[in-house]
Protein backbone atom coordinates (compact mmCIF):
# COMPACT_ATOMS: atom_id res chain seq x y z
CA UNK A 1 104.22 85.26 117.26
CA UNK A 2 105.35 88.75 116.67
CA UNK A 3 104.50 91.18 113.54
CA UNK A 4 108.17 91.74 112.02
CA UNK A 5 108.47 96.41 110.73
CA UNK A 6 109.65 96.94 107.73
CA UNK A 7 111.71 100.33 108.63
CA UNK A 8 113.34 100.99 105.59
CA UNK A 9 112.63 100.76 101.61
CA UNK A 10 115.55 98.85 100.71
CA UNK A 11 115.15 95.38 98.87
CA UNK A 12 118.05 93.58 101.05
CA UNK A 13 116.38 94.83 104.09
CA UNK A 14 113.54 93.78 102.68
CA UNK A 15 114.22 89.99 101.44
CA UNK A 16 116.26 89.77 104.99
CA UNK A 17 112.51 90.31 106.99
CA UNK A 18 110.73 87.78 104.29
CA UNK A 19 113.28 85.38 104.71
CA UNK A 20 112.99 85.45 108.34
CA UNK A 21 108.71 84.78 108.48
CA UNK A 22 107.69 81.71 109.84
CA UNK A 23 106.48 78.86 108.92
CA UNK A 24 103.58 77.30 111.53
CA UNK A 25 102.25 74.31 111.95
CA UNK A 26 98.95 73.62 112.15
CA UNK A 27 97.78 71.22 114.52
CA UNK A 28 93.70 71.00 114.08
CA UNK A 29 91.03 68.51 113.71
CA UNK A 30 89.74 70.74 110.71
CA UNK A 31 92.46 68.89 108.01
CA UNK A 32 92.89 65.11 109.34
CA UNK A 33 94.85 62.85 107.89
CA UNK A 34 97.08 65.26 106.21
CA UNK A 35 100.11 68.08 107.51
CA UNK A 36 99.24 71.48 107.06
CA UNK A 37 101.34 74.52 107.53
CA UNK A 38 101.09 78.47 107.04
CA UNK A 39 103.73 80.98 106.45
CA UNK A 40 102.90 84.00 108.15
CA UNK A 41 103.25 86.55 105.96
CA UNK A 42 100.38 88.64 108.36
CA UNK A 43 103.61 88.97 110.55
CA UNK A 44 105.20 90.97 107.55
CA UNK A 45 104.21 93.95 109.19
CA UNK A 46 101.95 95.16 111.03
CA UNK A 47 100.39 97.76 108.63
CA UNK A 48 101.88 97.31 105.23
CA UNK A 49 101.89 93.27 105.62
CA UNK A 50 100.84 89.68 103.31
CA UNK A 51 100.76 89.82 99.73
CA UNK A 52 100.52 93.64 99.67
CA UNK A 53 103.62 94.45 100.67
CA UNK A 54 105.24 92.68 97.60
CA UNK A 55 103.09 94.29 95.10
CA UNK A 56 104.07 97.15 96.76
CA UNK A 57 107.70 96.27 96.97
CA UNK A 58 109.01 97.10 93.40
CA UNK A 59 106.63 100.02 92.82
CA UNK A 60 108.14 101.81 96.12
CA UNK A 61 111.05 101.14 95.18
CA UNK A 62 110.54 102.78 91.57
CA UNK A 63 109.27 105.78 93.08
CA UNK A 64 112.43 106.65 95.52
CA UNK A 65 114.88 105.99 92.44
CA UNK A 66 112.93 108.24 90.53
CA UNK A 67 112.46 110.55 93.47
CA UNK A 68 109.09 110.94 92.84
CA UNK A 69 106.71 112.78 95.72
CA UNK A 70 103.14 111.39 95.60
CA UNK A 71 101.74 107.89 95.04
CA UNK A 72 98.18 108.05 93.60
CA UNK A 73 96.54 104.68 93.71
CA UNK A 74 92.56 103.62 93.84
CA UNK A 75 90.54 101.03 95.43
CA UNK A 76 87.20 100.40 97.53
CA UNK A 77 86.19 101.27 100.48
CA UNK A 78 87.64 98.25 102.33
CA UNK A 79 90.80 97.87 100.06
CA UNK A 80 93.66 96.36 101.69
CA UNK A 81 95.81 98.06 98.96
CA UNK A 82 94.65 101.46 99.56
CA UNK A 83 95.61 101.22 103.34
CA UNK A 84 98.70 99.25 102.74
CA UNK A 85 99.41 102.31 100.22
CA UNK A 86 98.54 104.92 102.73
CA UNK A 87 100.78 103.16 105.43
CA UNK A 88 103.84 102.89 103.47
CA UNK A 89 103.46 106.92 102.38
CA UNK A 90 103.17 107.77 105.79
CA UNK A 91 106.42 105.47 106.79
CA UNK A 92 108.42 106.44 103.33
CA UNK A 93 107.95 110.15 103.33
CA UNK A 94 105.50 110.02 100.43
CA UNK A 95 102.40 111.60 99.66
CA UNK A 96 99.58 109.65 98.74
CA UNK A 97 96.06 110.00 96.98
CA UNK A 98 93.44 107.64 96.76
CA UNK A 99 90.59 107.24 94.22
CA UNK A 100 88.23 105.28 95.85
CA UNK A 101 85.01 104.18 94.46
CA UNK A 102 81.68 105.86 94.68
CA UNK A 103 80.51 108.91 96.93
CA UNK A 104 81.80 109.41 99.91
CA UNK A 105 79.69 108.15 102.85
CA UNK A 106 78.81 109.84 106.40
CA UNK A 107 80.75 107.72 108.05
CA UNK A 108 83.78 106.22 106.01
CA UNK A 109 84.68 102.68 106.84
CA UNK A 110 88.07 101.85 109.31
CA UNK A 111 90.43 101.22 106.56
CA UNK A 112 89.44 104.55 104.80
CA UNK A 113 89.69 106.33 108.27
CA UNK A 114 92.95 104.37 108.93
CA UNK A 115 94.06 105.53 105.18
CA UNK A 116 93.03 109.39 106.45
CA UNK A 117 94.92 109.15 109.13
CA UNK A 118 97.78 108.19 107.79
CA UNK A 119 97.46 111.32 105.30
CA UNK A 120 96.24 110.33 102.07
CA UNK A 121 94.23 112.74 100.47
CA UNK A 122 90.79 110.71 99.44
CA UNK A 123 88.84 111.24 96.38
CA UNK A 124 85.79 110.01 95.75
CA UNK A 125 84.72 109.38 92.47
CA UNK A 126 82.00 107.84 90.00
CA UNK A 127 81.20 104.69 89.49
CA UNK A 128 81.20 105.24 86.06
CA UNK A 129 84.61 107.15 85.76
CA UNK A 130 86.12 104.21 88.84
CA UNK A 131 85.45 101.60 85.76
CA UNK A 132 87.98 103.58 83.80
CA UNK A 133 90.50 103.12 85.72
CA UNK A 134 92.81 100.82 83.92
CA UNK A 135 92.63 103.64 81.03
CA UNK A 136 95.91 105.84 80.17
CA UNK A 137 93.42 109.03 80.53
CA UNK A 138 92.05 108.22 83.85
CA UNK A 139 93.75 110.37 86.23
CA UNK A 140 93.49 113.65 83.65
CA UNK A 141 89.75 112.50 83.91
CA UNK A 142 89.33 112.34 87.18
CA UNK A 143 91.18 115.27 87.89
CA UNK A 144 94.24 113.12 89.93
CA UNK A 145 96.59 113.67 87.63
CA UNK A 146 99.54 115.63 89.82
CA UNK A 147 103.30 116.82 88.89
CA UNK A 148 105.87 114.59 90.20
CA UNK A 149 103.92 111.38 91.14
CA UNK A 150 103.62 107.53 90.00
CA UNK A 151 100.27 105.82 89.31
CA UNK A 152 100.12 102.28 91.41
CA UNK A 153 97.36 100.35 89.66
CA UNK A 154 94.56 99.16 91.78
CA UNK A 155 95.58 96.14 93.88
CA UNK A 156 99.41 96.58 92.75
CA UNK A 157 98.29 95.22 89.84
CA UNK A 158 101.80 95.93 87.18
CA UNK A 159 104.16 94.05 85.57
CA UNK A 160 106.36 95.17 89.31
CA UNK A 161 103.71 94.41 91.68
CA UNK A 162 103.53 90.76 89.60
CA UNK A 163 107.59 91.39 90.08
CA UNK A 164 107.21 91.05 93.92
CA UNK A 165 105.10 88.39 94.24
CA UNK A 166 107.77 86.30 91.95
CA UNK A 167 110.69 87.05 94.71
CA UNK A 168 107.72 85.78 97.38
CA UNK A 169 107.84 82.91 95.74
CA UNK A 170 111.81 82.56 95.58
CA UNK A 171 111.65 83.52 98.86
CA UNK A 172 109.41 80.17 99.43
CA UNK A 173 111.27 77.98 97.66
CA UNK A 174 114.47 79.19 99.57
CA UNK A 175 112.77 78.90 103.26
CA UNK A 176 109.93 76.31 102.97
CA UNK A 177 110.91 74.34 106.31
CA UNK A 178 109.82 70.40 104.64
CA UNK A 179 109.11 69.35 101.22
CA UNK A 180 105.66 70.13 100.52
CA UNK A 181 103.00 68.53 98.03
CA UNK A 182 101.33 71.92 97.61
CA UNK A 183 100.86 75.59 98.41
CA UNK A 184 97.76 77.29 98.66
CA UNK A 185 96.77 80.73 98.40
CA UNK A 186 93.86 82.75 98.22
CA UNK A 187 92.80 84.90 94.84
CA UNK A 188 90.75 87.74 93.91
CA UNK A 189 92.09 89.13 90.53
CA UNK A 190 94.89 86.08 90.17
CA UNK A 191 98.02 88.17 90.02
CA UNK A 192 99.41 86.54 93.10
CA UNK A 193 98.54 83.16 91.60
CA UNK A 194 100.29 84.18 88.57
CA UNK A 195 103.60 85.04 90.54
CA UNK A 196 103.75 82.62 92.35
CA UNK A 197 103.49 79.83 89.48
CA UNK A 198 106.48 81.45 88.35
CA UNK A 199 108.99 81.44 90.50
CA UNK A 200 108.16 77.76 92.76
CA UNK A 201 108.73 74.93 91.10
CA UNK A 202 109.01 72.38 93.87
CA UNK A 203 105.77 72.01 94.16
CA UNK A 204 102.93 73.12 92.18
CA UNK A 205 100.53 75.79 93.56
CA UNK A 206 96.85 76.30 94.10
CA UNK A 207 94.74 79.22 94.04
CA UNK A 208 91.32 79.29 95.58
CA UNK A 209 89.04 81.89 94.26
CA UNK A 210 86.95 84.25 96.79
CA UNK A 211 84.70 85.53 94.22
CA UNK A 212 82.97 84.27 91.46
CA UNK A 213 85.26 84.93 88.55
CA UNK A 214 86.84 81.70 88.59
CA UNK A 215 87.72 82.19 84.41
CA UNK A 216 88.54 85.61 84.99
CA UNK A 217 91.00 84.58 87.73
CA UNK A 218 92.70 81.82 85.90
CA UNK A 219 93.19 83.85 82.41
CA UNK A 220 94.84 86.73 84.44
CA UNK A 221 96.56 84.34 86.51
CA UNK A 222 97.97 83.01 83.47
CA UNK A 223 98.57 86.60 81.72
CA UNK A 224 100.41 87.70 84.59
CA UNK A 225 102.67 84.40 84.26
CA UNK A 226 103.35 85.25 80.60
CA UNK A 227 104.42 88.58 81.15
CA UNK A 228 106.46 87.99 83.40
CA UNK A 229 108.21 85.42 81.02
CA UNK A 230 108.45 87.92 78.27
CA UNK A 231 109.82 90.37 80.71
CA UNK A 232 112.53 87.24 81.82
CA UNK A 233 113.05 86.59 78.57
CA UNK A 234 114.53 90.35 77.51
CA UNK A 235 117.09 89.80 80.32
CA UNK A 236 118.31 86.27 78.84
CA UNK A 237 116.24 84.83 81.99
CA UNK A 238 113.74 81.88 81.31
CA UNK A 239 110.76 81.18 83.30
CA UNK A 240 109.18 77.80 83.09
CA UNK A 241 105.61 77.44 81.76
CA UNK A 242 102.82 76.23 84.62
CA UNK A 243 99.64 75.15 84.78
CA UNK A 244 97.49 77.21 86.53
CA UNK A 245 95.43 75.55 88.83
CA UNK A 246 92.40 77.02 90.98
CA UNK A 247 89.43 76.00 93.29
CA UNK A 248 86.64 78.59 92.15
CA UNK A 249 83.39 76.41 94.24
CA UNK A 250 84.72 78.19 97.28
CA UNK A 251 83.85 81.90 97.05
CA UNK A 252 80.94 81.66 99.45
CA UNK A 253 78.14 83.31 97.54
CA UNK A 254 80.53 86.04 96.20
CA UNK A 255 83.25 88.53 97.29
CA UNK A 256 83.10 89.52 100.80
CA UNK A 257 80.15 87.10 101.41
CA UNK A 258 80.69 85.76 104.77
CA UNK A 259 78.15 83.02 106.11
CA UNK A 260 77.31 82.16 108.90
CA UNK A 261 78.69 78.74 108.40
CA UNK A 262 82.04 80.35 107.45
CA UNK A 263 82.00 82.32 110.41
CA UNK A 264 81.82 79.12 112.73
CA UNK A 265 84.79 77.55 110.21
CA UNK A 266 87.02 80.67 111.14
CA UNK A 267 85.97 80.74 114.67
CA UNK A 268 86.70 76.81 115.20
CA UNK A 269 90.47 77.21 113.10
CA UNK A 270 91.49 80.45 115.07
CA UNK A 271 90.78 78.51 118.48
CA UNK A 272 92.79 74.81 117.57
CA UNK A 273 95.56 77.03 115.73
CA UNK A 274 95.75 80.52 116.87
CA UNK A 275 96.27 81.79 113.81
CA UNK A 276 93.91 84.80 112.92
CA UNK A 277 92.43 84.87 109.50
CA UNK A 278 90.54 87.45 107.40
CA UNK A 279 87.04 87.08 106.54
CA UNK A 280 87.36 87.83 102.67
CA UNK A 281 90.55 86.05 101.71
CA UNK A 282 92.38 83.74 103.96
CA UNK A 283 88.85 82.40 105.87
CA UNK A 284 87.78 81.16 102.45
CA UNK A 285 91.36 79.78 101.88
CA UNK A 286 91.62 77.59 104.89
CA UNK A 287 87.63 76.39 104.52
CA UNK A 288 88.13 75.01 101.10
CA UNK A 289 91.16 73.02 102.15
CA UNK A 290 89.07 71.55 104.72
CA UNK A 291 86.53 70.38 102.63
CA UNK A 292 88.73 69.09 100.08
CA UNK A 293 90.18 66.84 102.76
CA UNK A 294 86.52 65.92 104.17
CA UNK A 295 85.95 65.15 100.69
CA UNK A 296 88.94 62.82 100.15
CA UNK A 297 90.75 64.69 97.43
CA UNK A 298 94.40 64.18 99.57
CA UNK A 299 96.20 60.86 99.95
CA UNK A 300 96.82 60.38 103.77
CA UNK A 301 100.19 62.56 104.89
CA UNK A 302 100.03 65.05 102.03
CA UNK A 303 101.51 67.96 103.23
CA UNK A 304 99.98 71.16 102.50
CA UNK A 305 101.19 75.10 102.39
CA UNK A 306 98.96 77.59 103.09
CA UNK A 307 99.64 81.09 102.19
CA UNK A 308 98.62 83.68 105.03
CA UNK A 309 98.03 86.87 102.63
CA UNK A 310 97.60 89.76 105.65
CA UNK A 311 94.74 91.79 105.57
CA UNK A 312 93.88 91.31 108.98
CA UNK A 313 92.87 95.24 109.65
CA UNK A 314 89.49 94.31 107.34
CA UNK A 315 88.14 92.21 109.95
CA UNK A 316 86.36 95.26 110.93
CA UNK A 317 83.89 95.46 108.76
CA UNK A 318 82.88 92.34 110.14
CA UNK A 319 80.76 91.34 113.24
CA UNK A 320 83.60 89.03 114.20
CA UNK A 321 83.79 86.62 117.66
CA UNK A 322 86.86 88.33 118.81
């Protein structure tokens, strides 16, 4: 299968390329007894692709209506949003900055280089100033705050980043090939959790954790999911209340731990499916399924949904089989 380019910030072009990702089956020893499947959201894009793309989505789209010129955004040094940031200034003829955390190395990681290279101006700051970054003062701190420009939370993480990952989830209940028991998908802060819950009520979804936050996941799951019904709400719209359900025993030892054991998981999924997965997110994602089958949580022919969420690119920073 073949990476889909997003080629122009419009939000029918847009919807037209989700609506068009596939849905795969997966045929592998790894889940037996049950029907698993994986929409390919990897093949989003090749740069600006999975979940990132629709956190991205509304904020983008903000910033041409508003015809503002730089994007300033922050993450880590492996941040999928930073370089999913830095690739869509590059292709939508805006500037971008990144605050990333901590000095600047020697040698900066591939998806900081990548970021570079696409020309986003990188600056390094404090641990101690990067924890207040969620603070209205934080770019006048850190001496980011420029004329003309719109401030992208880290991750995507606003009331439109939550905005985009609600039309994913229209999009899913529009597309989904069969009638599913469940969708899956892989959390780190719980905002794509949240907007998902929101918009898919076919079936009910759940996250898996990949750090070990598993309260702090669920409660901004959950705040995410009530904003975005206030926000409905204002417009005469009315979102449904969900549960919010999540796997947090699956995280591996923490966030971007990657055992050995995990390792030989990926390796043994990517050769029966052919689907390649990230180490940090959709790895952990596919392994806890498994053992929640080899543990006998599924009635026999459950049918599962599996989210891929993109961040391929950070298999770099990995020493990977490929």
């Amino acid at each position: 299968m073949e990476a889909h380019y997003l080629t122009s910030l419009d939000l029918n072009g847009f919807i037209e390329a989700a609506r068009a990702i596939p849905y795969q089956k997966i045929n592998s020893d790894l889940f037996p007894g049950i029907e698993v499947w994986i929409r390919r959201d990897d093949l989003l894009d090749p740069l600006i692709s999975g979940n990132k793309a629709y956190k991205l989505l509304y904020n983008l789209i903000e910033a041409k209506d508003r015809g503002v010129e730089t994007l300033v955004t922050c993450g880590g040094a492996w941040s999928n949003h930073l370089h999913a940031t830095a690739a869509a200034g590059a292709r939508f003829g805006f500037r971008t900055i990144g605050v990333v955390r901590g000095e600047r190395p020697p040698v900066l990681s591939a998806m900081l280089r990548d970021a570079e290279r696409f020309g986003m101006q990188l600056n390094f700051v404090s641990r101690q100033h990067y924890r207040q970054r969620s603070q209205p003062e934080f770019l006048k701190l850190i001496g980011a705050q420029v004329a003309n420009s719109i401030y992208i939370p880290e991750g995507g993480a606003n009331l439109a980043g939550v905005r985009g990952i609600r039309l994913l989830g229209g999009i899913i209940e529009a597309t989904h090939p069969i009638s599913f028991d469940q969708l899956w998908v892989a959390c780190g802060t719980g905002l794509t959790l949240g907007g998902l819950s929101s918009s898919i009520n076919s079936f009910p979804v759940r996250g898996v954790g990949v750090l070990k936050a598993g309260e702090s996941i669920r409660r901004e799951a959950l705040r995410w999911l009530t904003a975005l019904a206030e926000s409905a709400a204002r417009s005469g719209e009315r979102i449904a209340s969900s549960d919010i359900a999540l796997e947090d025993e699956y995280h591996c030892g923490g966030y971007g731990k990657y055992p050995s054991w995990l390792q030989e998981f990926q390796q043994a999924f990517e050769c029966e499916s052919g689907v390649p997965l990230d180490p940090v997110y959709t790895s952990k994602l596919m392994y806890a399924l498994s053992q929640e089958v080899s543990e006998g949580h599924f009635s026999y022919g459950t049918k599962i949904l599996a989210l891929h969420s993109g961040g391929l690119q950070g298999r770099r920073g990995f020493q990977l089989f490929d």
